[in-house]
N, C-alpha and C. Protein backbone atom coordinates (compact mmCIF):
# COMPACT_ATOMS: atom_id res chain seq x y z
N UNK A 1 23.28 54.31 -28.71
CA UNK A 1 21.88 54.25 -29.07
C UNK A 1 21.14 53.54 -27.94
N UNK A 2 20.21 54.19 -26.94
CA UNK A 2 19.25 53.66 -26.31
C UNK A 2 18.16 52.95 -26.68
N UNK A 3 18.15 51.65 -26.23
CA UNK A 3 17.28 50.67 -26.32
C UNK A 3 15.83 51.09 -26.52
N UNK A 4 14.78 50.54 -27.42
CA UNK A 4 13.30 51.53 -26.89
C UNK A 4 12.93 50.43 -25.74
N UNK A 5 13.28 49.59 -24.87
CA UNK A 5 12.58 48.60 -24.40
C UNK A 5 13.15 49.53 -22.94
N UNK A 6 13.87 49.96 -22.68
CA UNK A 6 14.90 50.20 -21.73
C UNK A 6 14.33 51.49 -20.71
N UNK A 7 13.78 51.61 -19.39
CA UNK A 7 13.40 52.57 -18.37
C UNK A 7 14.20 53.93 -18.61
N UNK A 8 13.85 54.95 -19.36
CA UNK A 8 14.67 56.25 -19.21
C UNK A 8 15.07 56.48 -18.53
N UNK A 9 13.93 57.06 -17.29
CA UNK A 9 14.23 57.51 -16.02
C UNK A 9 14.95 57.17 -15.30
N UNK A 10 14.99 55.65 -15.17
CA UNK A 10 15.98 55.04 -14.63
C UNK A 10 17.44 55.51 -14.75
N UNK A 11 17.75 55.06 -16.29
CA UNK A 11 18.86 55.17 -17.44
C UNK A 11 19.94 56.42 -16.94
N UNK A 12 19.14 57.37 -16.58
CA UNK A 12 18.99 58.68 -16.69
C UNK A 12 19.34 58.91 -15.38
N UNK A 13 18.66 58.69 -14.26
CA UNK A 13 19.15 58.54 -13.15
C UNK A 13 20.60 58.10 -12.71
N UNK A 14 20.58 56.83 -12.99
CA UNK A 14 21.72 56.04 -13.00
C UNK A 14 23.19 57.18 -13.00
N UNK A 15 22.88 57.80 -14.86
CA UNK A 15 24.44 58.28 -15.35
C UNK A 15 23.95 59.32 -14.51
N UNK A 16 23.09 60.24 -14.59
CA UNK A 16 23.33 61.28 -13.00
C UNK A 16 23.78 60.94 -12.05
N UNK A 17 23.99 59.96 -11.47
CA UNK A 17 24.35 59.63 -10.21
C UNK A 17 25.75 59.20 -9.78
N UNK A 18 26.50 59.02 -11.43
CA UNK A 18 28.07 58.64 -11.47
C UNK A 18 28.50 59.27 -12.38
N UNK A 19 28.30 60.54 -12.49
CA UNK A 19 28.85 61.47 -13.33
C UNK A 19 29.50 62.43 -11.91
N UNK A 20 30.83 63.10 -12.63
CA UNK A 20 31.79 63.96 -11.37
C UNK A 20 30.75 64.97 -11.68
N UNK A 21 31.41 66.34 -10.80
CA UNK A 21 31.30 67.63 -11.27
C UNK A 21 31.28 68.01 -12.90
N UNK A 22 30.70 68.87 -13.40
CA UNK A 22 30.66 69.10 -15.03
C UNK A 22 31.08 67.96 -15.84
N UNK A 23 30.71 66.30 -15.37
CA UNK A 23 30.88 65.30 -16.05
C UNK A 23 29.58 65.47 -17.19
N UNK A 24 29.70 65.37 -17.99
CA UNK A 24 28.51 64.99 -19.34
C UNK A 24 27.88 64.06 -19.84
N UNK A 25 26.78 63.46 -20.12
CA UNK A 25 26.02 62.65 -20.44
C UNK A 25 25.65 62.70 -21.92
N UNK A 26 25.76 61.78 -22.65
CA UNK A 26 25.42 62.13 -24.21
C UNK A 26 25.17 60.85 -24.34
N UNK A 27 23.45 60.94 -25.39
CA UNK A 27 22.98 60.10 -25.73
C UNK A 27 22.07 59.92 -27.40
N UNK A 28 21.92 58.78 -28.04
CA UNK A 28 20.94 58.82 -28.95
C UNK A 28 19.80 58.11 -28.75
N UNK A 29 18.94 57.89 -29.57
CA UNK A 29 17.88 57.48 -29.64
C UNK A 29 17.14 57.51 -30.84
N UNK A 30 15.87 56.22 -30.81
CA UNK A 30 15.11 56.78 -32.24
C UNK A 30 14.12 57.57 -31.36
N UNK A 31 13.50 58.25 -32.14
CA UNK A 31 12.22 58.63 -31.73
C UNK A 31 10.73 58.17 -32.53
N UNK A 32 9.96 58.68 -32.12
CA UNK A 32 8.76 57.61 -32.09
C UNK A 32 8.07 57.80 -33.42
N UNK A 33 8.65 58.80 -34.07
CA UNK A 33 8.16 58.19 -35.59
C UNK A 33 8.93 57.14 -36.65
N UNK A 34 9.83 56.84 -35.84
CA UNK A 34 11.03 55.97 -36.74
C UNK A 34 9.83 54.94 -37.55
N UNK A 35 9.99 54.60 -38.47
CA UNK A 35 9.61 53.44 -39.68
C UNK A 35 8.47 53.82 -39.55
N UNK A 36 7.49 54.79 -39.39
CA UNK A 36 6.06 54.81 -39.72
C UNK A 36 5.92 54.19 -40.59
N UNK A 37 6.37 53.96 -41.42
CA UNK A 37 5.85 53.39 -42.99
C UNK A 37 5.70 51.49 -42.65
N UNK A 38 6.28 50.95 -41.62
CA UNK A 38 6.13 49.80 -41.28
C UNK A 38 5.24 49.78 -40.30
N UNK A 39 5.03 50.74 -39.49
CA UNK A 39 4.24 51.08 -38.31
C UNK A 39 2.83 51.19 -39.17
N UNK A 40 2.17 51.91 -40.35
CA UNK A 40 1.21 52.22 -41.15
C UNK A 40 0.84 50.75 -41.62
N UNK A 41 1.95 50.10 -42.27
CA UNK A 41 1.14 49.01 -43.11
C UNK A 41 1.00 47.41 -41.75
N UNK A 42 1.41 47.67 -40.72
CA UNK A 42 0.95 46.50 -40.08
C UNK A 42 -0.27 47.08 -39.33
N UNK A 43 -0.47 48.19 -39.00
CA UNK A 43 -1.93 49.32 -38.63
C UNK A 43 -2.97 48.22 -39.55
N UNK A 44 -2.94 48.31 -40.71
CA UNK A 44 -3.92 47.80 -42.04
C UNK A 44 -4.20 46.17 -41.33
N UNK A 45 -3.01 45.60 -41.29
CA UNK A 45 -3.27 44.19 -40.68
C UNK A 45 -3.86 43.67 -39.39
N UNK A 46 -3.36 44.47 -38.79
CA UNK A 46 -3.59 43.53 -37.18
C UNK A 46 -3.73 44.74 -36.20
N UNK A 47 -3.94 44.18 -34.88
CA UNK A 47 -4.06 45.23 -33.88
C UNK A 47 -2.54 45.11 -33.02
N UNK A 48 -1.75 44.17 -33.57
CA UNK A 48 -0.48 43.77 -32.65
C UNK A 48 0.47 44.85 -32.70
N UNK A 49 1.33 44.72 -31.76
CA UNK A 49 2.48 46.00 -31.55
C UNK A 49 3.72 45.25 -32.70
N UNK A 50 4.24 46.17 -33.58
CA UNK A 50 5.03 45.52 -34.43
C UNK A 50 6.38 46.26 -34.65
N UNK A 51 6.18 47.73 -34.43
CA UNK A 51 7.81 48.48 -34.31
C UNK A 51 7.20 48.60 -32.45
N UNK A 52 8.96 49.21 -31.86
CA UNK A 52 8.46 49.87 -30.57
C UNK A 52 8.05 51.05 -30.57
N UNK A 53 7.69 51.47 -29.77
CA UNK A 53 6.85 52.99 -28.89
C UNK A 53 8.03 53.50 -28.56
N UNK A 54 8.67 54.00 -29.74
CA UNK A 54 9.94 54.84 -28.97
C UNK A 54 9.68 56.45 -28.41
N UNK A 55 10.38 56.90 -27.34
CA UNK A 55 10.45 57.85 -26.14
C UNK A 55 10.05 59.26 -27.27
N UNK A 56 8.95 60.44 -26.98
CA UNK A 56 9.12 61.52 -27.35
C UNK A 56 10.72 62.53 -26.74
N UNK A 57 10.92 63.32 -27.31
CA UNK A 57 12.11 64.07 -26.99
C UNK A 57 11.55 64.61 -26.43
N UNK A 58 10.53 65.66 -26.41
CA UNK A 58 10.12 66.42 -25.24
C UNK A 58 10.55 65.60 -23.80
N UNK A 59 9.64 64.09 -24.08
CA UNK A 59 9.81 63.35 -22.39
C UNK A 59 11.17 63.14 -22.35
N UNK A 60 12.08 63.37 -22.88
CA UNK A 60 13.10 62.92 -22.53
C UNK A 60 14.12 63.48 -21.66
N UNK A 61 13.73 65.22 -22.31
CA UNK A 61 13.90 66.28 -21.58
C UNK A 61 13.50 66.72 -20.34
N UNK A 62 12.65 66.29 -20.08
CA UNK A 62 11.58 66.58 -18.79
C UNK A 62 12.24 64.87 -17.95
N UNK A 63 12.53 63.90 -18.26
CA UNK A 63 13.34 62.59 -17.65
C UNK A 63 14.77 63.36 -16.78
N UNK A 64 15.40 64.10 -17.76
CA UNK A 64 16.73 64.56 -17.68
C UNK A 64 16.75 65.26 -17.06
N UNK A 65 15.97 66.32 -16.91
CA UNK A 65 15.81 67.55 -15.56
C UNK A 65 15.43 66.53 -14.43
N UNK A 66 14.46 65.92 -14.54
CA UNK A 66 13.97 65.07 -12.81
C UNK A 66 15.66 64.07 -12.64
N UNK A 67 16.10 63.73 -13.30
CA UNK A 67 17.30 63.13 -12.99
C UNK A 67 18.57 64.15 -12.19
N UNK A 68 18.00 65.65 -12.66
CA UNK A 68 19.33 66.20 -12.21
C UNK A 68 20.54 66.33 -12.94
N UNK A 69 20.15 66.16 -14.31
CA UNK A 69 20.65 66.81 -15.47
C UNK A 69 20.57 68.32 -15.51
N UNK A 70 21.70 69.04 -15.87
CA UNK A 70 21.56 70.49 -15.78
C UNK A 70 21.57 70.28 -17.59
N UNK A 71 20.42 71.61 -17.91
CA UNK A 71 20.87 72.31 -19.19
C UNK A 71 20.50 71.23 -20.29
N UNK A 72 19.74 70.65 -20.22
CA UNK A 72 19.92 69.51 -21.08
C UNK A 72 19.18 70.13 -22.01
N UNK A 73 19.77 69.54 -23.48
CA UNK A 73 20.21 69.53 -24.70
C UNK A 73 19.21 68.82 -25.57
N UNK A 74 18.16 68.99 -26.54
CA UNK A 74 17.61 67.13 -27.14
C UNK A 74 17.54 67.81 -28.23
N UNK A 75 17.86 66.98 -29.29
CA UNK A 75 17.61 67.56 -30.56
C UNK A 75 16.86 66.59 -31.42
N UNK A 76 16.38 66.49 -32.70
CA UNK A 76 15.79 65.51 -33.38
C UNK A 76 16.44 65.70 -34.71
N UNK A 77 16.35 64.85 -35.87
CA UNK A 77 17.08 64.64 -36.78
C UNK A 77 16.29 63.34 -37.84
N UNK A 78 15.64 64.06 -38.98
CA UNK A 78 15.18 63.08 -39.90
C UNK A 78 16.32 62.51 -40.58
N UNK A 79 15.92 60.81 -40.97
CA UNK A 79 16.87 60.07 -42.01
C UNK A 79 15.94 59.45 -42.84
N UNK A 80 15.86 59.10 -44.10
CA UNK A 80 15.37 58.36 -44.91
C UNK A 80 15.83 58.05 -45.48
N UNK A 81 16.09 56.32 -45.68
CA UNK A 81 16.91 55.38 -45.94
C UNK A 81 16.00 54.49 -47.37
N UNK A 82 16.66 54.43 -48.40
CA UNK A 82 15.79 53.78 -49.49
C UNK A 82 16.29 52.00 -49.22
N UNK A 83 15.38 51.35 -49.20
CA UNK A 83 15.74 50.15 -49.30
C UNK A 83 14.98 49.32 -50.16
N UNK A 84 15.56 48.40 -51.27
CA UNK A 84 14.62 47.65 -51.98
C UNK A 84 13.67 46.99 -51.76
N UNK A 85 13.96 46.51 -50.83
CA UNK A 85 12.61 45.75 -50.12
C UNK A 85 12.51 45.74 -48.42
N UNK A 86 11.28 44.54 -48.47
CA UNK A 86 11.59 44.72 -47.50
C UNK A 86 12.14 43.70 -46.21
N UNK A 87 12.41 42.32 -46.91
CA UNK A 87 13.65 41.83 -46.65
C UNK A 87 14.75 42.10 -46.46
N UNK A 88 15.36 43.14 -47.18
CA UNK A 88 16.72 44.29 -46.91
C UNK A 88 16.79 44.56 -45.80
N UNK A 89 15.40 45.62 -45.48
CA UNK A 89 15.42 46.46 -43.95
C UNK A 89 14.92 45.51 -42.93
N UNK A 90 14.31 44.05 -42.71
CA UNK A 90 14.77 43.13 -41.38
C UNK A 90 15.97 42.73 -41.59
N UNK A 91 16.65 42.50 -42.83
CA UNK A 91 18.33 42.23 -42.42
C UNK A 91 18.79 42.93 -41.45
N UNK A 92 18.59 43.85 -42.18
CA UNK A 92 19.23 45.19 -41.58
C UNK A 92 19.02 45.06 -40.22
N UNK A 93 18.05 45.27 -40.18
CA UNK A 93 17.67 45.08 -38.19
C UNK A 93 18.01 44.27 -37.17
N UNK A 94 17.54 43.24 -37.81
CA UNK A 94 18.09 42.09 -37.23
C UNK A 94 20.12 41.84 -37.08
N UNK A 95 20.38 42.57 -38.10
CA UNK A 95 22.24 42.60 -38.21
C UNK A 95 22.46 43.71 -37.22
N UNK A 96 21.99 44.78 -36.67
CA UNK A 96 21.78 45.51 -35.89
C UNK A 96 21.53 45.79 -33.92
N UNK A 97 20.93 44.35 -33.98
CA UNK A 97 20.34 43.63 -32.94
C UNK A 97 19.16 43.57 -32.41
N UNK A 98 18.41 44.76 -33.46
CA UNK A 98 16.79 44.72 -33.37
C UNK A 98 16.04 43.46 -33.60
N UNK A 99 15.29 43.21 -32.72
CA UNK A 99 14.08 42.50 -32.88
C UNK A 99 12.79 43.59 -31.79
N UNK A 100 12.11 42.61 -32.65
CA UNK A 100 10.63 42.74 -31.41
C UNK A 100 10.15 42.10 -30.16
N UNK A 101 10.63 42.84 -28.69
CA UNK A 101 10.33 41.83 -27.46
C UNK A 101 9.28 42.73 -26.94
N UNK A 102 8.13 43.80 -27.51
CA UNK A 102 7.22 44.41 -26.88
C UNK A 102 6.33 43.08 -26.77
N UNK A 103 5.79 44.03 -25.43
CA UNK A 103 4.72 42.78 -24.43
C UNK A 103 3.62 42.95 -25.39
N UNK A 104 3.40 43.49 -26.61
CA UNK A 104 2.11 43.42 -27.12
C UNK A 104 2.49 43.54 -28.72
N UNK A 105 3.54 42.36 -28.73
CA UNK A 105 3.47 41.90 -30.19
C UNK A 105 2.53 40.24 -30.14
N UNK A 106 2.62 40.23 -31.77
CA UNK A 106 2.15 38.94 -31.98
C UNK A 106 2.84 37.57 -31.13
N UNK A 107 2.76 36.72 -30.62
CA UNK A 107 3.14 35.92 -30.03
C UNK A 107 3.32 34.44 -30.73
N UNK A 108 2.84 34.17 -31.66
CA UNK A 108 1.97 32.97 -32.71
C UNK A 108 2.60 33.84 -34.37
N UNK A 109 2.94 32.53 -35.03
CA UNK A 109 3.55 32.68 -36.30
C UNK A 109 2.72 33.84 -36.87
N UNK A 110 2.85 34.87 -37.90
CA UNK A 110 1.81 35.90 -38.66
C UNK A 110 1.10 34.70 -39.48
N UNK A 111 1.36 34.25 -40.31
CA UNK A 111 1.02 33.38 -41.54
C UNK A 111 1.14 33.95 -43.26
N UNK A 112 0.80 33.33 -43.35
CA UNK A 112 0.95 33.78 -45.16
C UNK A 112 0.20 34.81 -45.67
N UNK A 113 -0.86 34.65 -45.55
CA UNK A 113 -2.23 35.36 -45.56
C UNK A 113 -1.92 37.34 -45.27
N UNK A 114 -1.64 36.94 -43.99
CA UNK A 114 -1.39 38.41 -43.08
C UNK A 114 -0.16 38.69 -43.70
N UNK A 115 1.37 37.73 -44.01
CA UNK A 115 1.93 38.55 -43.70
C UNK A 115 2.02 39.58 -45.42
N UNK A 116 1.28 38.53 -46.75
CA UNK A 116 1.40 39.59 -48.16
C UNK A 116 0.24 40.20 -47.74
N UNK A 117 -0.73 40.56 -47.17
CA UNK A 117 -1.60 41.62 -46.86
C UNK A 117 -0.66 43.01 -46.00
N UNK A 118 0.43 42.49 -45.43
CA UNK A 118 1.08 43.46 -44.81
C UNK A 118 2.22 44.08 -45.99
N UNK A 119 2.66 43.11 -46.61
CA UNK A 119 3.69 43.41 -48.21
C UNK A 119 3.25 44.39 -48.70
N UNK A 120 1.67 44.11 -49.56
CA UNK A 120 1.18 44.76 -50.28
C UNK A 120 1.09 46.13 -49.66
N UNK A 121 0.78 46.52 -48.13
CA UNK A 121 0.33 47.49 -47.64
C UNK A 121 1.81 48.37 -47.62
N UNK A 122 3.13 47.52 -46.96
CA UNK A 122 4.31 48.18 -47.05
C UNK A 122 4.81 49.00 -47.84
N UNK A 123 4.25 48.15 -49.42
CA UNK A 123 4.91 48.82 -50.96
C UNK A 123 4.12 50.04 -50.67
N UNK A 124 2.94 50.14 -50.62
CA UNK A 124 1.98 51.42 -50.41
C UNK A 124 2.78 52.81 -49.73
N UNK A 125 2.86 52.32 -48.60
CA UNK A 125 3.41 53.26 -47.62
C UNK A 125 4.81 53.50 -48.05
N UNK A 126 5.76 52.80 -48.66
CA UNK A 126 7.07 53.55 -48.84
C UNK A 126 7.08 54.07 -50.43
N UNK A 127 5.87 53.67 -51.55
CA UNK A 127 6.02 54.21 -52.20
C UNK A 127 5.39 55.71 -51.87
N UNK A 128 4.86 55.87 -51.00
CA UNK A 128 4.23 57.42 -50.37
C UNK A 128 5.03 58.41 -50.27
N UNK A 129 6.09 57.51 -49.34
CA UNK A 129 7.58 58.59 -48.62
C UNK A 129 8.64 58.41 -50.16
N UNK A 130 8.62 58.31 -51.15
CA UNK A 130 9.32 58.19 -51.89
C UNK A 130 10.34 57.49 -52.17
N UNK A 131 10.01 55.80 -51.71
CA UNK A 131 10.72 54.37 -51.72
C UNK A 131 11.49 55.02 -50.39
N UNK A 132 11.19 55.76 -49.34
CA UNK A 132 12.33 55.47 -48.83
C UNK A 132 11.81 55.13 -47.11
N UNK A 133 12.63 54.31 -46.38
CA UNK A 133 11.80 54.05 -44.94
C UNK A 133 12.35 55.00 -43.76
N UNK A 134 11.20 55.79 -43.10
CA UNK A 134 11.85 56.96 -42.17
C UNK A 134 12.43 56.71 -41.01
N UNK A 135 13.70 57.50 -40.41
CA UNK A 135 14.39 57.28 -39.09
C UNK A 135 14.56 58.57 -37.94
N UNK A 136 13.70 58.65 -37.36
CA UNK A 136 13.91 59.85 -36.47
C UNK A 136 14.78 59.92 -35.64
N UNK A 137 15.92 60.59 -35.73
CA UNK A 137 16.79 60.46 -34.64
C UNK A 137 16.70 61.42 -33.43
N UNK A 138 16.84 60.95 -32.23
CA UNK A 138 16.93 61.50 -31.05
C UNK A 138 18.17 62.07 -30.39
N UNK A 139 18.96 62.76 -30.29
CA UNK A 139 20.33 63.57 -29.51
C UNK A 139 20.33 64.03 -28.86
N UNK A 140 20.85 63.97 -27.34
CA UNK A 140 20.36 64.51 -26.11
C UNK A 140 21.73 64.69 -25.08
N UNK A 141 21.79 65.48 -24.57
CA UNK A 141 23.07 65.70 -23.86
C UNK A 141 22.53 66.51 -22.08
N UNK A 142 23.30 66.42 -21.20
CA UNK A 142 23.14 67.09 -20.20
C UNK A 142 23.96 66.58 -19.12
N UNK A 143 24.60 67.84 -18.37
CA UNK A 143 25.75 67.47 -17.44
C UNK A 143 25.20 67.96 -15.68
N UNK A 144 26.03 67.74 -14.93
CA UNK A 144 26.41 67.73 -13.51
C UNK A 144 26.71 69.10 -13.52
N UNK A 145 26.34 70.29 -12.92
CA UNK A 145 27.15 71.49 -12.66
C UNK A 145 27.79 71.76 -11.36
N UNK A 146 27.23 71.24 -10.38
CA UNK A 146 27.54 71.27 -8.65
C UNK A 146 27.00 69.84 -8.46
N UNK A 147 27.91 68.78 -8.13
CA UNK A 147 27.31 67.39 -7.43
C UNK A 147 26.12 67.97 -6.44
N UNK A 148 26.79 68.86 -5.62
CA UNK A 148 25.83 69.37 -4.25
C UNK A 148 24.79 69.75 -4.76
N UNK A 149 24.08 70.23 -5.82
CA UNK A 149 22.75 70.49 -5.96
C UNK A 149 22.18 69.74 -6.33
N UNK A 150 22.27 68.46 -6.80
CA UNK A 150 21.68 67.45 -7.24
C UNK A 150 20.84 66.95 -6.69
N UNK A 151 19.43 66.70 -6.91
CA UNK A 151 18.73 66.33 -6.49
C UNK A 151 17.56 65.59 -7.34
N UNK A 152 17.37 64.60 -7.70
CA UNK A 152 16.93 63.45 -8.35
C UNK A 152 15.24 63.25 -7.69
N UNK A 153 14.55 64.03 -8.76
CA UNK A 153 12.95 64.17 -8.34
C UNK A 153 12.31 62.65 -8.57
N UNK A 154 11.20 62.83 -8.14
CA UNK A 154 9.92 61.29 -8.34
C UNK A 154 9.70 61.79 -9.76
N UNK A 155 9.41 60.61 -10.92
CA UNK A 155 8.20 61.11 -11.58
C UNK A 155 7.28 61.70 -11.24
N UNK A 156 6.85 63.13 -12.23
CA UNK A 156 5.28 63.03 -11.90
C UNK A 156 4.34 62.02 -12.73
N UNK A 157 3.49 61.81 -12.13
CA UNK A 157 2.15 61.05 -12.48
C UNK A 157 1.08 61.84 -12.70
């Protein structure tokens, strides 16, 4: 599972660059609708970044060709996970190794105030999706066919 904090292109580069002949690259990811329903009810609260900005699959695909990935592969994959609350699902995360280090989260405690204005808004939003909190998964594969053709483009801008 790729980090959302973590340079694709880079990432991507990198295993292109130490992969043999028809060596393979296989990867996951969330994608960028993962937890809307947590993403929705802190929307209501604040202007702060509170899940990450995880990678579209399209870009990921278009990363993987400029890397010199042949043929690459991305697929997507809904999960919806019921959890009682929502103490459960930061366990969860946090047992996971998730936290929040985006440069444009809150920095300063939430408080009391904000954070049952964000509760109340949570129950909202997962009673919407049908108690349950969403996980987009990302699957992406792509190999080396000739080292010799490899050639590792700039981003475009």
């Amino acid at each position: 599972m790729l980090p959302a904090w973590c340079d694709f292109q880079l990432l991507l580069e990198q295993a292109s660059s130490r992969l043999n002949n028809e060596g393979l690259f296989v990867f996951s990811s969330f994608g960028p609708d993962t937890m809307n329903e947590v993403t929705r009810a802190w929307a209501l609260v604040d202007d702060y970044q509170h899940v990450h900005r995880f990678v579209d699959m399209h870009d990921l695909g278009d990363a993987m060709l400029r890397s010199g990935l042949a043929c690459p592969v991305v697929d997507t994959e809904w999960m919806n996970f019921l959890y009682p609350d929502y103490q459960t699902l930061a366990r969860d995360l946090r047992a996971g190794g998730f936290s929040n280090i985006h440069h444009d989260r809150r920095k300063s405690l939430t408080g009391k105030a904000l954070f049952a204005r964000f509760m109340e808004n949570f129950r909202r939003c997962v009673s919407e999706n049908g108690g349950t909190i969403s996980f987009e998964y990302i699957y992406g594969l792509g190999f080396i066919q000739d080292r010799s053709s490899v050639k590792v483009q700039p981003p475009q801008l």
